[in-house]
C-alpha atoms as a PDB file:
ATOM      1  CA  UNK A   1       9.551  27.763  27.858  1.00  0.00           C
ATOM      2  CA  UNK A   2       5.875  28.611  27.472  1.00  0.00           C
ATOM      3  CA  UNK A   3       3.948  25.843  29.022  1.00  0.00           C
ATOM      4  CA  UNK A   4       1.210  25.461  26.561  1.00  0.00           C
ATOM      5  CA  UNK A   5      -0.456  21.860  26.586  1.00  0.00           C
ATOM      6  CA  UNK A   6       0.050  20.265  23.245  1.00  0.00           C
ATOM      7  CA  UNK A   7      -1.255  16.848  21.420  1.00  0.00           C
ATOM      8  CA  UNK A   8       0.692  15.122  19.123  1.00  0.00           C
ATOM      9  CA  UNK A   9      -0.419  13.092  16.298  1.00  0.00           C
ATOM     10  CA  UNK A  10       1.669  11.084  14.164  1.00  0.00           C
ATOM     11  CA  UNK A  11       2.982   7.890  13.128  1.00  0.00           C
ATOM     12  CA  UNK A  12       6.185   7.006  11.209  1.00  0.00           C
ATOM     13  CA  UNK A  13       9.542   7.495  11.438  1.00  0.00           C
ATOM     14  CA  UNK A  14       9.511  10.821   9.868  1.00  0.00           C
ATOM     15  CA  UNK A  15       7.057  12.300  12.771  1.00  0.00           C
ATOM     16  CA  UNK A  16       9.850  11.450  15.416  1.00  0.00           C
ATOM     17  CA  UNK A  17      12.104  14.502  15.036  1.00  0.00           C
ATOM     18  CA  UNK A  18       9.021  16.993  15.326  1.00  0.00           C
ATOM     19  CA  UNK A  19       7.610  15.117  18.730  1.00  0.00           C
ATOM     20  CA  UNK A  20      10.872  15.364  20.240  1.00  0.00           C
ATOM     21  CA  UNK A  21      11.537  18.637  19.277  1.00  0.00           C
ATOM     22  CA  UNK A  22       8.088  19.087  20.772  1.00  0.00           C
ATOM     23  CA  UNK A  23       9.053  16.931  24.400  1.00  0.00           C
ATOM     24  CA  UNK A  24      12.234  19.545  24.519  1.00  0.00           C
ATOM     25  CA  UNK A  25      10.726  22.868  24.478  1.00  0.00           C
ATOM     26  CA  UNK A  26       6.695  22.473  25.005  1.00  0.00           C
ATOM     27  CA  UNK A  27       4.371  20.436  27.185  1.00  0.00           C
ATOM     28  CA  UNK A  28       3.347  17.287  25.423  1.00  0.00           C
ATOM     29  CA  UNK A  29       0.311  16.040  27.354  1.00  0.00           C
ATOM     30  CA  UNK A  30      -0.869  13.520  24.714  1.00  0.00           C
ATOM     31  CA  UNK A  31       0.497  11.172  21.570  1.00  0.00           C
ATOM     32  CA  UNK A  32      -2.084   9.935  18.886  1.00  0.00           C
ATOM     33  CA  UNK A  33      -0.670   7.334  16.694  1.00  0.00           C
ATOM     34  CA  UNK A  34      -2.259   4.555  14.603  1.00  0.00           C
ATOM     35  CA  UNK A  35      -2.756   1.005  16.214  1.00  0.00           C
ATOM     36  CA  UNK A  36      -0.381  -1.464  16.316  1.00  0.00           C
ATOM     37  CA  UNK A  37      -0.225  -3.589  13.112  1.00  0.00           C
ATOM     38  CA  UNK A  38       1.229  -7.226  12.811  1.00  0.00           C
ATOM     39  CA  UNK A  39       3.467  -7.705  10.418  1.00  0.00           C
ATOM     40  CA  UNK A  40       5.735 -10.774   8.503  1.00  0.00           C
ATOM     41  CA  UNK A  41       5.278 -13.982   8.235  1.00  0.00           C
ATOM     42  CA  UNK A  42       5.373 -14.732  12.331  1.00  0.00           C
ATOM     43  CA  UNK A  43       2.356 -11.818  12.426  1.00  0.00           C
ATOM     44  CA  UNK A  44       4.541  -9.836  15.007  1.00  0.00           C
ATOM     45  CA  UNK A  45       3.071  -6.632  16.468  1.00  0.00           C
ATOM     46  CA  UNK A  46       4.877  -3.813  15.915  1.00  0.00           C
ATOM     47  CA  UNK A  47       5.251   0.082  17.653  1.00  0.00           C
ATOM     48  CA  UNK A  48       4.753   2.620  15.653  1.00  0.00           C
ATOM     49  CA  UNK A  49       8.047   5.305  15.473  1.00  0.00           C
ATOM     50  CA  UNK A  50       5.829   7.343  17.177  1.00  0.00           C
ATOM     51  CA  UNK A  51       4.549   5.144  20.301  1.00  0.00           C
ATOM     52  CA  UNK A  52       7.949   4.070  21.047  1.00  0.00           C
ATOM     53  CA  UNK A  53       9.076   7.941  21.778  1.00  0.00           C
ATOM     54  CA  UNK A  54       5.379   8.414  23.779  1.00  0.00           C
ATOM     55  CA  UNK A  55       6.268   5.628  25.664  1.00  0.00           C
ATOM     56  CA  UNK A  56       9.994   6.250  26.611  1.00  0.00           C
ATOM     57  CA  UNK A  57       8.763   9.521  27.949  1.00  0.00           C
ATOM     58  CA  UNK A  58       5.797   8.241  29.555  1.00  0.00           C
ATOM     59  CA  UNK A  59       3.077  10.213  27.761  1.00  0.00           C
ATOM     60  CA  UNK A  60      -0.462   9.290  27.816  1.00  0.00           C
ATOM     61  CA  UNK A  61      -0.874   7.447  24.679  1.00  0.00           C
ATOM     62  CA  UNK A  62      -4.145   6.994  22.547  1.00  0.00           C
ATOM     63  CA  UNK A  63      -4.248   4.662  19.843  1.00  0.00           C
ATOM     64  CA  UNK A  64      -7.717   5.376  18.293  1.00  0.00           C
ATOM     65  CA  UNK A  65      -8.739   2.702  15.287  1.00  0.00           C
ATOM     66  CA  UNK A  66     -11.100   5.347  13.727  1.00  0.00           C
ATOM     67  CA  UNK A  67     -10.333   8.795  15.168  1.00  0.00           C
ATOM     68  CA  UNK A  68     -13.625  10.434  13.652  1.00  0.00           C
ATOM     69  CA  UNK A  69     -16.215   8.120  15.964  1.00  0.00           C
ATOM     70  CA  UNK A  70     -13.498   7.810  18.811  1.00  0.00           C
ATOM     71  CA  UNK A  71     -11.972  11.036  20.297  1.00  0.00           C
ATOM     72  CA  UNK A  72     -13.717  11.987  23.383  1.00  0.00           C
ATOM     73  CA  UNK A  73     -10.309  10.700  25.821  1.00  0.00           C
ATOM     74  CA  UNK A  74      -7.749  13.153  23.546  1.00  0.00           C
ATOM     75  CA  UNK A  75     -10.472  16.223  24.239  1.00  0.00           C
ATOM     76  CA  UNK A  76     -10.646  15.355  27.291  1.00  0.00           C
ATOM     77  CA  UNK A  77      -6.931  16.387  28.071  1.00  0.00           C
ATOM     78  CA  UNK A  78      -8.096  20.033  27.108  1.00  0.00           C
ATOM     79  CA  UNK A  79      -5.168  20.220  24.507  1.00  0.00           C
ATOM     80  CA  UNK A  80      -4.037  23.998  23.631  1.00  0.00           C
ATOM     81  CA  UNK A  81      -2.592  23.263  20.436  1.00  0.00           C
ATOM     82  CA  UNK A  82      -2.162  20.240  18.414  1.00  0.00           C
ATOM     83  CA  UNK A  83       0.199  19.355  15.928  1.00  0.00           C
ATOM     84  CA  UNK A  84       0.117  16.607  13.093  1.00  0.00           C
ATOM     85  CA  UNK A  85       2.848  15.365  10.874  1.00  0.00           C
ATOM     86  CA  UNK A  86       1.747  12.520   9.120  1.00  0.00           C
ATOM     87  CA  UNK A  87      -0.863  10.439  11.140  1.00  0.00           C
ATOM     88  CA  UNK A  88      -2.475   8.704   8.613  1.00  0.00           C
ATOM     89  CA  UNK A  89      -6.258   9.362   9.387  1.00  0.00           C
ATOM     90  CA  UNK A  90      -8.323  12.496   8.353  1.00  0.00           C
ATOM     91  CA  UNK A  91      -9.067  14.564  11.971  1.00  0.00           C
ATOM     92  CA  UNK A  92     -12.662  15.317  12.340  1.00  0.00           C
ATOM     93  CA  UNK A  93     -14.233  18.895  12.816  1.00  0.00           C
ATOM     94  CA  UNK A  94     -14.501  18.378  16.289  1.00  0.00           C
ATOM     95  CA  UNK A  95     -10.822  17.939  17.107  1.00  0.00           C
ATOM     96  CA  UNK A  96      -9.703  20.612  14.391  1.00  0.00           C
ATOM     97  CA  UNK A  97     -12.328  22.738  16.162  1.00  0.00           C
ATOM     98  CA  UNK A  98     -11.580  22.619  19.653  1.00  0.00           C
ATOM     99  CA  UNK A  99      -7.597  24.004  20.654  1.00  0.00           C
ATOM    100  CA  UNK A 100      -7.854  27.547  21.465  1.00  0.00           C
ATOM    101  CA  UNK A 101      -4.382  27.966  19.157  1.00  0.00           C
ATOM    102  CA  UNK A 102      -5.543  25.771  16.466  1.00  0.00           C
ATOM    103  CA  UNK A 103      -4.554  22.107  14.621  1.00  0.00           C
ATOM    104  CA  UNK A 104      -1.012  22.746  13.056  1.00  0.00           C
ATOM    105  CA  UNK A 105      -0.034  20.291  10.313  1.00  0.00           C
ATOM    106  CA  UNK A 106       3.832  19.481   9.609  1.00  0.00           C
ATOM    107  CA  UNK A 107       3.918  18.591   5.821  1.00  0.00           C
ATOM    108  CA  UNK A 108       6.551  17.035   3.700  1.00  0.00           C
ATOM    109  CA  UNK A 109       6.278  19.723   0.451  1.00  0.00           C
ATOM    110  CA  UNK A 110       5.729  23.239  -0.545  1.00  0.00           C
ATOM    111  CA  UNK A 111       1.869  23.534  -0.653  1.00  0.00           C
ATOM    112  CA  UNK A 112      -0.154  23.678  -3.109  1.00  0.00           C
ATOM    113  CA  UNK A 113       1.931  21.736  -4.357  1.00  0.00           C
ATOM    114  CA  UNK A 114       2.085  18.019  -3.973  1.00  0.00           C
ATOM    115  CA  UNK A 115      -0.665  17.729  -1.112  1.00  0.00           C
ATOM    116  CA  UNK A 116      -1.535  13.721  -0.100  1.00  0.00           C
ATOM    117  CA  UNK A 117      -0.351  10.989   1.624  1.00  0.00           C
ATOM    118  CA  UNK A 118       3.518  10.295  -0.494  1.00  0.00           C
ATOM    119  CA  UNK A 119       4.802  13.851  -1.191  1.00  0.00           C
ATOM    120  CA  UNK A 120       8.100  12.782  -0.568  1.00  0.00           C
ATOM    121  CA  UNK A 121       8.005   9.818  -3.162  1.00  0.00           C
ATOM    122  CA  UNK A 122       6.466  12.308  -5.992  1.00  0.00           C
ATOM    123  CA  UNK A 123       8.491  14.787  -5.930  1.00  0.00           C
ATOM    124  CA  UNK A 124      11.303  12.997  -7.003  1.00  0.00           C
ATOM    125  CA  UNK A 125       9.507  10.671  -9.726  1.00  0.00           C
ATOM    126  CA  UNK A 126       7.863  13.751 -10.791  1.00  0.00           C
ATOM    127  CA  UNK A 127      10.677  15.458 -11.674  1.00  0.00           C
ATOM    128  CA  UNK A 128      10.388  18.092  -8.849  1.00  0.00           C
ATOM    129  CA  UNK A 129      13.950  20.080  -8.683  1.00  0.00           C
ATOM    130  CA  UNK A 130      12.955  21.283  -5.173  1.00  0.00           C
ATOM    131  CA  UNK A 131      10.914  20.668  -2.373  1.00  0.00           C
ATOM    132  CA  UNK A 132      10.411  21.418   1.644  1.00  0.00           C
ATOM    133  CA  UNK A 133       8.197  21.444   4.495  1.00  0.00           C
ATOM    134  CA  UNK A 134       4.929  23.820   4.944  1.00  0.00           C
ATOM    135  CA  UNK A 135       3.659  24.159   8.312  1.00  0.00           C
ATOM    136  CA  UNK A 136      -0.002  24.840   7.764  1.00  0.00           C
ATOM    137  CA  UNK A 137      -3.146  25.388   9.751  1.00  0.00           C
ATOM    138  CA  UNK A 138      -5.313  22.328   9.261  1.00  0.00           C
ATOM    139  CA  UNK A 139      -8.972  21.888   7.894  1.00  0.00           C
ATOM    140  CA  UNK A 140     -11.377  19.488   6.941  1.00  0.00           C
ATOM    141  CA  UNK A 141      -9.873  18.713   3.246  1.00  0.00           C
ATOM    142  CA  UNK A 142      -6.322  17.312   2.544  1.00  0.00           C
ATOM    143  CA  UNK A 143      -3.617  19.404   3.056  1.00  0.00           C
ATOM    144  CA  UNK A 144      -5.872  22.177   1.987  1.00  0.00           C
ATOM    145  CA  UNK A 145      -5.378  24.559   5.184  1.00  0.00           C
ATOM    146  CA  UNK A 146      -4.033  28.481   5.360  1.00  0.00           C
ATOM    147  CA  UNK A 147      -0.111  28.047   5.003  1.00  0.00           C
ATOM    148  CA  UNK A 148       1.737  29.449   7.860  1.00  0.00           C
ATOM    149  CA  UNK A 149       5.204  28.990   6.935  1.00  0.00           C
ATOM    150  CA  UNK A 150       7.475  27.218   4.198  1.00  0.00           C
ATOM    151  CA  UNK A 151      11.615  26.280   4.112  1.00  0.00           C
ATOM    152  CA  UNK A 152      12.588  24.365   0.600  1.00  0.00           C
ATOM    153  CA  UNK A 153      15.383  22.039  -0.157  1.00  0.00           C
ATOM    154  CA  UNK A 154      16.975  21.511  -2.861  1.00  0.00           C
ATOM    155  CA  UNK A 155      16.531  17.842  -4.921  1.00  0.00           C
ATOM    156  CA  UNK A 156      19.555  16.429  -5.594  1.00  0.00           C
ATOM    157  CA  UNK A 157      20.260  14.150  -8.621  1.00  0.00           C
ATOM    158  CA  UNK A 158      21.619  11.779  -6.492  1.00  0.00           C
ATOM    159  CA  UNK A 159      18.620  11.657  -3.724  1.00  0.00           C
ATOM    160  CA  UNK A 160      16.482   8.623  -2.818  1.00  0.00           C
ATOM    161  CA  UNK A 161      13.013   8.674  -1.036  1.00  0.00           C
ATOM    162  CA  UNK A 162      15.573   7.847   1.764  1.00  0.00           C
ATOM    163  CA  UNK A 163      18.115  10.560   1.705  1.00  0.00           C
ATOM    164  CA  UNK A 164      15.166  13.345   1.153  1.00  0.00           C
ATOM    165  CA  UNK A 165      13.300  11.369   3.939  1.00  0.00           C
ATOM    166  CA  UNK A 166      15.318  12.162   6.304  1.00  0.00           C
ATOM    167  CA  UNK A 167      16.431  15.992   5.759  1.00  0.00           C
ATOM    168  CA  UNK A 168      13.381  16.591   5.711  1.00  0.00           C
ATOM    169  CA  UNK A 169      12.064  15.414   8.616  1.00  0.00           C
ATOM    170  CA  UNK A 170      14.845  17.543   9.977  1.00  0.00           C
ATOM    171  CA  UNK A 171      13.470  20.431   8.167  1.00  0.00           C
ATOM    172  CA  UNK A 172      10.199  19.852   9.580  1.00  0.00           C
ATOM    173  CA  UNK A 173      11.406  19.612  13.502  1.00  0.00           C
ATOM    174  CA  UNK A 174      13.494  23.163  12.431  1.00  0.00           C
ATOM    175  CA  UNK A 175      10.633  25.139  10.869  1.00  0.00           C
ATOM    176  CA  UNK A 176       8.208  23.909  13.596  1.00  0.00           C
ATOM    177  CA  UNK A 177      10.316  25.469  16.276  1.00  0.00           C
ATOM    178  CA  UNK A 178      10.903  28.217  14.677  1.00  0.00           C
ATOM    179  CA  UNK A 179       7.080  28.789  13.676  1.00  0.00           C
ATOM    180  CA  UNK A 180       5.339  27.926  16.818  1.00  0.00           C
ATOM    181  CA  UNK A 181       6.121  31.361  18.679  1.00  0.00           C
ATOM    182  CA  UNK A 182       4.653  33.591  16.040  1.00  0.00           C
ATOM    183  CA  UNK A 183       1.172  30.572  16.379  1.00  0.00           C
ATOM    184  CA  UNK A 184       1.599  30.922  20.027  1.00  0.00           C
ATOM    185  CA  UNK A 185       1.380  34.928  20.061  1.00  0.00           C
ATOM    186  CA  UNK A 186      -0.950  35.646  17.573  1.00  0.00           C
ATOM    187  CA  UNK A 187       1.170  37.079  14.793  1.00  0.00           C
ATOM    188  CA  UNK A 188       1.633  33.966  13.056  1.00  0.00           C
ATOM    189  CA  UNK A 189       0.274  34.376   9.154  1.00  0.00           C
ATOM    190  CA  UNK A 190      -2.235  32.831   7.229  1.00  0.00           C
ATOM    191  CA  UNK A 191      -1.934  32.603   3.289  1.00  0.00           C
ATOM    192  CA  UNK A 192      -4.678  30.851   1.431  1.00  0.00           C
ATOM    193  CA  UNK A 193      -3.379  28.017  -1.191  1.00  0.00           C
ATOM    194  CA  UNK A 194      -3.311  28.857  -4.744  1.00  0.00           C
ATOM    195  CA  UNK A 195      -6.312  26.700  -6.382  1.00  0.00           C
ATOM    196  CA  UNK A 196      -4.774  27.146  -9.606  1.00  0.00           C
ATOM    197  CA  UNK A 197      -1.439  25.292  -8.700  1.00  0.00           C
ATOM    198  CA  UNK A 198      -2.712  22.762  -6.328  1.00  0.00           C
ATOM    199  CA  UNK A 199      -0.942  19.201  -7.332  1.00  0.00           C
ATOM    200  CA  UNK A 200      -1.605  15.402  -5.754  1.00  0.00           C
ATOM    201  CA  UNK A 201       0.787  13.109  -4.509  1.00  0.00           C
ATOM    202  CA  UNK A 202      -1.616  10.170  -3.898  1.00  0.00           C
ATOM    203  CA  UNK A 203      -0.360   6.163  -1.672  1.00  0.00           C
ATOM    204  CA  UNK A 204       2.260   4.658  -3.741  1.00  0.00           C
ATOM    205  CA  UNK A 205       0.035   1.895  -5.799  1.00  0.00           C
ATOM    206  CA  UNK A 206       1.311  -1.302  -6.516  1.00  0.00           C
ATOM    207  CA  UNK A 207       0.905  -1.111 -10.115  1.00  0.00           C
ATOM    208  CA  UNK A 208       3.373   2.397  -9.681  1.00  0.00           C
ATOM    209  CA  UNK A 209       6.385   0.005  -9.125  1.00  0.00           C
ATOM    210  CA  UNK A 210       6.665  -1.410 -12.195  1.00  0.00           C
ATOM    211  CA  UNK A 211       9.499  -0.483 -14.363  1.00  0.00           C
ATOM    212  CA  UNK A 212       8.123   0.501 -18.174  1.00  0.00           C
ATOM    213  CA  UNK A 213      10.665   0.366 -20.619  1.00  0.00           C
ATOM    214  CA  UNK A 214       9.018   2.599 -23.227  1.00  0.00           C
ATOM    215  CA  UNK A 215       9.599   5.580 -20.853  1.00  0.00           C
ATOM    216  CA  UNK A 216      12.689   7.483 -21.307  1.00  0.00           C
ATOM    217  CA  UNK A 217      16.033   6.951 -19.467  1.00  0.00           C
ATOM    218  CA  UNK A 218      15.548  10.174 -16.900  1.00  0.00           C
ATOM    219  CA  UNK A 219      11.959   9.144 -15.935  1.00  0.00           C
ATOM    220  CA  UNK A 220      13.052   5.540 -15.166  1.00  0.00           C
ATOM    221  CA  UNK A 221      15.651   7.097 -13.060  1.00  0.00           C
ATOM    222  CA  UNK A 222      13.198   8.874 -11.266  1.00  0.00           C
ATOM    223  CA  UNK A 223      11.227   6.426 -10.606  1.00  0.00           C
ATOM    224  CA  UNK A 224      14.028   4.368  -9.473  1.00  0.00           C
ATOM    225  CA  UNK A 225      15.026   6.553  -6.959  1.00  0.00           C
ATOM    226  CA  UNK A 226      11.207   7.915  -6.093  1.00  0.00           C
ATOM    227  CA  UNK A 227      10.447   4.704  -4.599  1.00  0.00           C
ATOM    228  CA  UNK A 228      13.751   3.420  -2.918  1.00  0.00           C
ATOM    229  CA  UNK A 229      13.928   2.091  -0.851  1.00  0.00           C
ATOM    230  CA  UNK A 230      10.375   1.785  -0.335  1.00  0.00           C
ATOM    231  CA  UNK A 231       8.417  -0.170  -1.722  1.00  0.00           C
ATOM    232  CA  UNK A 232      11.095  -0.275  -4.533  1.00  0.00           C
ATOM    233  CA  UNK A 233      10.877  -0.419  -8.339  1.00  0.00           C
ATOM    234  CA  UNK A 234      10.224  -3.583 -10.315  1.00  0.00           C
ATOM    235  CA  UNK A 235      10.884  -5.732 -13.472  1.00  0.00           C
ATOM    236  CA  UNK A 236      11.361  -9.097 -14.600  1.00  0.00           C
ATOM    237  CA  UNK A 237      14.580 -10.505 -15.952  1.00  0.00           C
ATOM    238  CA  UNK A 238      15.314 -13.608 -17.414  1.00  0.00           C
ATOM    239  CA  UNK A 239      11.596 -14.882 -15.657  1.00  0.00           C
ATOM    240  CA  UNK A 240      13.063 -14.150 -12.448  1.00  0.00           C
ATOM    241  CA  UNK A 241      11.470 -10.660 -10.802  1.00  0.00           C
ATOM    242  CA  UNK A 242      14.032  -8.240  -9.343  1.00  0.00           C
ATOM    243  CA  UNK A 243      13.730  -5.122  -7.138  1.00  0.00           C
ATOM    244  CA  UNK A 244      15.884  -2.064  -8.583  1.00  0.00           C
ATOM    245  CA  UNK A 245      16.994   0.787  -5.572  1.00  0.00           C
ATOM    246  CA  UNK A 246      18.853   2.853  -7.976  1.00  0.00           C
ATOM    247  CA  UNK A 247      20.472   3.081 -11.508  1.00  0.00           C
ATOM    248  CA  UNK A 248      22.761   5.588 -13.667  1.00  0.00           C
ATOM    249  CA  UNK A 249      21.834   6.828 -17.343  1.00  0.00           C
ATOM    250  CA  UNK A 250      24.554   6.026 -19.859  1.00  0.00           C
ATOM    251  CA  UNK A 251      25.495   7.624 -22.998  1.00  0.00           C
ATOM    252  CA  UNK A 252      24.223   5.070 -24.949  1.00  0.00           C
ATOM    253  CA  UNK A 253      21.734   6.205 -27.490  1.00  0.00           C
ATOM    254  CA  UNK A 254      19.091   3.077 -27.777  1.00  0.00           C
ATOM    255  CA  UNK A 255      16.648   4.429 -30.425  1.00  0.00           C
ATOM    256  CA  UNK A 256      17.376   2.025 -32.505  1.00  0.00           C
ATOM    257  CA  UNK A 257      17.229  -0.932 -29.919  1.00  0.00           C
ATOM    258  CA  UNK A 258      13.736  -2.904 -28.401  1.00  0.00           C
ATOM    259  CA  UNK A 259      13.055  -0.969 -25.138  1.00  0.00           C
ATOM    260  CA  UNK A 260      13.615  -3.501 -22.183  1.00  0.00           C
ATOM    261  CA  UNK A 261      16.421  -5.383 -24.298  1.00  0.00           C
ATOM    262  CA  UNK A 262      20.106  -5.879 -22.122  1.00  0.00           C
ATOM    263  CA  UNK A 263      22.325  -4.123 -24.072  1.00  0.00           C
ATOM    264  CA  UNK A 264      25.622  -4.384 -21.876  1.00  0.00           C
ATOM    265  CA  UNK A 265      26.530  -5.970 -18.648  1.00  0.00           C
ATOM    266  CA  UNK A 266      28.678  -4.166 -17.423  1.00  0.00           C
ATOM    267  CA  UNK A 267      30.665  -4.192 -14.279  1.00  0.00           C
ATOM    268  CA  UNK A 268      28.946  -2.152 -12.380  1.00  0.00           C
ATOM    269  CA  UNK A 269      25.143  -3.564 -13.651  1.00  0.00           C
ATOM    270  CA  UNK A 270      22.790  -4.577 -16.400  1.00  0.00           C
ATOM    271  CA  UNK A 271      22.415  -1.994 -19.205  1.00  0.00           C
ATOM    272  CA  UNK A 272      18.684  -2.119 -20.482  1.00  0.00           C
ATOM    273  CA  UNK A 273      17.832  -0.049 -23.370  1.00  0.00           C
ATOM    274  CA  UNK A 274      14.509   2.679 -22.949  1.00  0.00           C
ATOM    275  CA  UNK A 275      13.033   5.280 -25.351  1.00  0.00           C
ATOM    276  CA  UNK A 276      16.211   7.469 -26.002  1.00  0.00           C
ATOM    277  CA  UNK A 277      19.242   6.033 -23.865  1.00  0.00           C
ATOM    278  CA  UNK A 278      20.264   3.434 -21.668  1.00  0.00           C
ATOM    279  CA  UNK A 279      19.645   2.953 -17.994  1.00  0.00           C
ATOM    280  CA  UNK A 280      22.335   0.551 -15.964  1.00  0.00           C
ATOM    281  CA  UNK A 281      20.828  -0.993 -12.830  1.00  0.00           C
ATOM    282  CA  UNK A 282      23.363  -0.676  -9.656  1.00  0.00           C
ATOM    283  CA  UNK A 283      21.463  -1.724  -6.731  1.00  0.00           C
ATOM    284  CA  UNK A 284      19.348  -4.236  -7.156  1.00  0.00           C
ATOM    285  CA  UNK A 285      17.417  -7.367  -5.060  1.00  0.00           C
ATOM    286  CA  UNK A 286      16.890 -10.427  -7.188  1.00  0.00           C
ATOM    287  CA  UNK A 287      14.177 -12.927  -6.067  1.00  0.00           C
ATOM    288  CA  UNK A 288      15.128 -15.040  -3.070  1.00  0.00           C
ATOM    289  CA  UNK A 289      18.112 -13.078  -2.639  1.00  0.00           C
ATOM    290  CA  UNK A 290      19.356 -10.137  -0.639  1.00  0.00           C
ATOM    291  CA  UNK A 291      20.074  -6.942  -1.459  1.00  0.00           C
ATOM    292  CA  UNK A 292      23.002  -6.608  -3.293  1.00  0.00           C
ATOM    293  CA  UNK A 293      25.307  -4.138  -5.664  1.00  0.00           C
ATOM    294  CA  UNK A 294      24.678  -4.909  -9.007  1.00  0.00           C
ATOM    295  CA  UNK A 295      28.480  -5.500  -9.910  1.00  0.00           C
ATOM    296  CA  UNK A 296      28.209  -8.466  -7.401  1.00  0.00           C
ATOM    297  CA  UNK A 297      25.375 -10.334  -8.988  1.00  0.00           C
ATOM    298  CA  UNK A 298      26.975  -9.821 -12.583  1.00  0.00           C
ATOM    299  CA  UNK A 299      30.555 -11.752 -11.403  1.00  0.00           C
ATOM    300  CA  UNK A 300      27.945 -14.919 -10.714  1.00  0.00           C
ATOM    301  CA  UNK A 301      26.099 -14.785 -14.500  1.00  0.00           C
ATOM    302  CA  UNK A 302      27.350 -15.618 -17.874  1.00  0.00           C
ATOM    303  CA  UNK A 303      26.828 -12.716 -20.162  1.00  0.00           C
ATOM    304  CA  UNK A 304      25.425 -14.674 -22.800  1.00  0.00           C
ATOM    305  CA  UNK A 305      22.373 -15.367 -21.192  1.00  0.00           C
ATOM    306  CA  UNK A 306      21.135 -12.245 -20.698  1.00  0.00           C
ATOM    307  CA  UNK A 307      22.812  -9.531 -23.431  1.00  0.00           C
ATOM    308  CA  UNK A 308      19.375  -9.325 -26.045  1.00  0.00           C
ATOM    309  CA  UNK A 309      17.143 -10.511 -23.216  1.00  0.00           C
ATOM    310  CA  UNK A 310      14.327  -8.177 -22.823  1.00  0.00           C
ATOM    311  CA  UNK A 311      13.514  -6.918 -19.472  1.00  0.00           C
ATOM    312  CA  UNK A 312       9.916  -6.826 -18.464  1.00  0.00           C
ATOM    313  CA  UNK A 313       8.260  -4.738 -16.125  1.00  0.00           C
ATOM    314  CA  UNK A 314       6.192  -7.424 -14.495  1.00  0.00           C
ATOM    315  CA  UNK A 315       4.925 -10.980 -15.769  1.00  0.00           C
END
């Protein structure tokens, strides 16, 4: 394999396929990943996806808290090429300036389209019937570099932030190694983004999570599955809030019904009327409680109680 020196910046689990396809076939000299964070109730410091493969290989490891003032050390390892796949921090001119081959971004949709930090979570709560991965050469905007190359997927009715998670990232650690040649030689091309179809796909805000009954049946559902199973959807039943991971669309008609009222509990989960039909949570996490199948937490409840309840999106 061609022994070009190559930096690797990136965080979460998604990044991990891509730096080991890296480790196999190139030199990695350098991993960039954000600082260790503390997390729970105990405040326990946690590895990033990322630092746990740099360090199992032994790879110099650089942990900048603000990569624009703080960079000098990664230079200084006279990187060829360096590839990103979803950091978290905007790289400044002088990094994206200095690899003779460029800064090569891995990201998570079909560019213009859906550039930002949660492209995976808005392209299924948009509606999106595909997606895929665009390698990309970076510049100093978001996600706003010549494309290089592009593979799509399929969305699946049935797919969760999860399940497109992770064939994606899969995706990404494909087209990379198939890409980086054409980079390496020279031959690689460069297509400039469409202005005209450019679409954001912004954090996940809190607010996002909550579940609005007015919407219709098939946007719920996508926003059910868009954010499971993180951070998870939210409403409030009988006072008590609830997370929802996922959810079927019946053939009930409910145009004539309050949105947010329990129409049915059914075996399987709590039918809640919206604008046109009725959506049946499956998968659900009550407060204080695990996660659990629906079906279980509706053998423990009388019926009575909540059939004409209205369901709330928060408090």
């Amino acid at each position: 394999m061609e022994q070009v020196k190559v930096v690797f910046m990136g965080t979460p689990d998604f990044s991990v396929p891509v730096l080991e396809g890296l480790i196999e076939n190139y030199q990695v000299i350098g991993v960039v990943t954000q600082p260790d964070r503390r997390v729970g109730r105990r405040q326990e410091v946690v590895f990033s996806p990322v630092k746990e493969v740099a360090l199992k290989h032994q790879i110099s490891l650089f942990q900048p808290e603000k990569i624009r003032s703080n960079y000098d050390d990664i230079l200084a390892l006279e990187p060829d090429i360096i590839i990103t796949c979803a950091y978290g921090q905007i790289i400044p001119k002088e990094i994206l300036e200095y690899p003779k081959y460029g800064c090569i971004n891995v990201h998570a949709s079909l560019l213009p389209k859906l550039r930002g930090g949660a492209p995976i979570h808005h392209a299924i709560i948009d509606g999106y019937d595909k997606t895929g991965i665009t390698i990309m050469y970076m510049d100093e905007a978001m996600d706003s570099g010549d494309i290089i190359s592009q593979r799509e997927t399929k969305i699946l009715d049935t797919d969760t932030v999860e399940s497109l998670h992770d064939r994606l990232s899969r995706l990404g650690r494909e087209l990379l190694m198939d890409t980086l040649p054409s980079i390496l030689d020279g031959s690689a091309k460069r297509i400039k983004q469409d202005l005209a179809s450019v679409t954001y796909a912004y954090n996940i805000q809190r607010e996002e999570e909550y579940l609005d009954f007015n919407k219709t049946s098939l946007e719920l559902y996508n926003q059910i599955r868009g954010l499971s199973p993180f951070p998870g959807s939210s409403c409030i039943i009988n006072d008590k809030e609830f997370k929802v991971y996922f959810a079927r669309i019946s053939s009930v008609r409910s145009s004539s019904y309050v949105p947010g009222e329990i129409l049915h509990i059914y075996k399987d989960g709590i039918g809640i009327a919206t604008k046109d039909y009725e959506i049946v949570l499956l998968d659900i996490k009550p407060f204080g409680k695990k996660r659990m199948l629906a079906s279980s937490f509706v053998n423990g409840i009388k019926k009575e109680e909540y059939i004409g309840k209205v369901v709330y999106g928060r408090k």
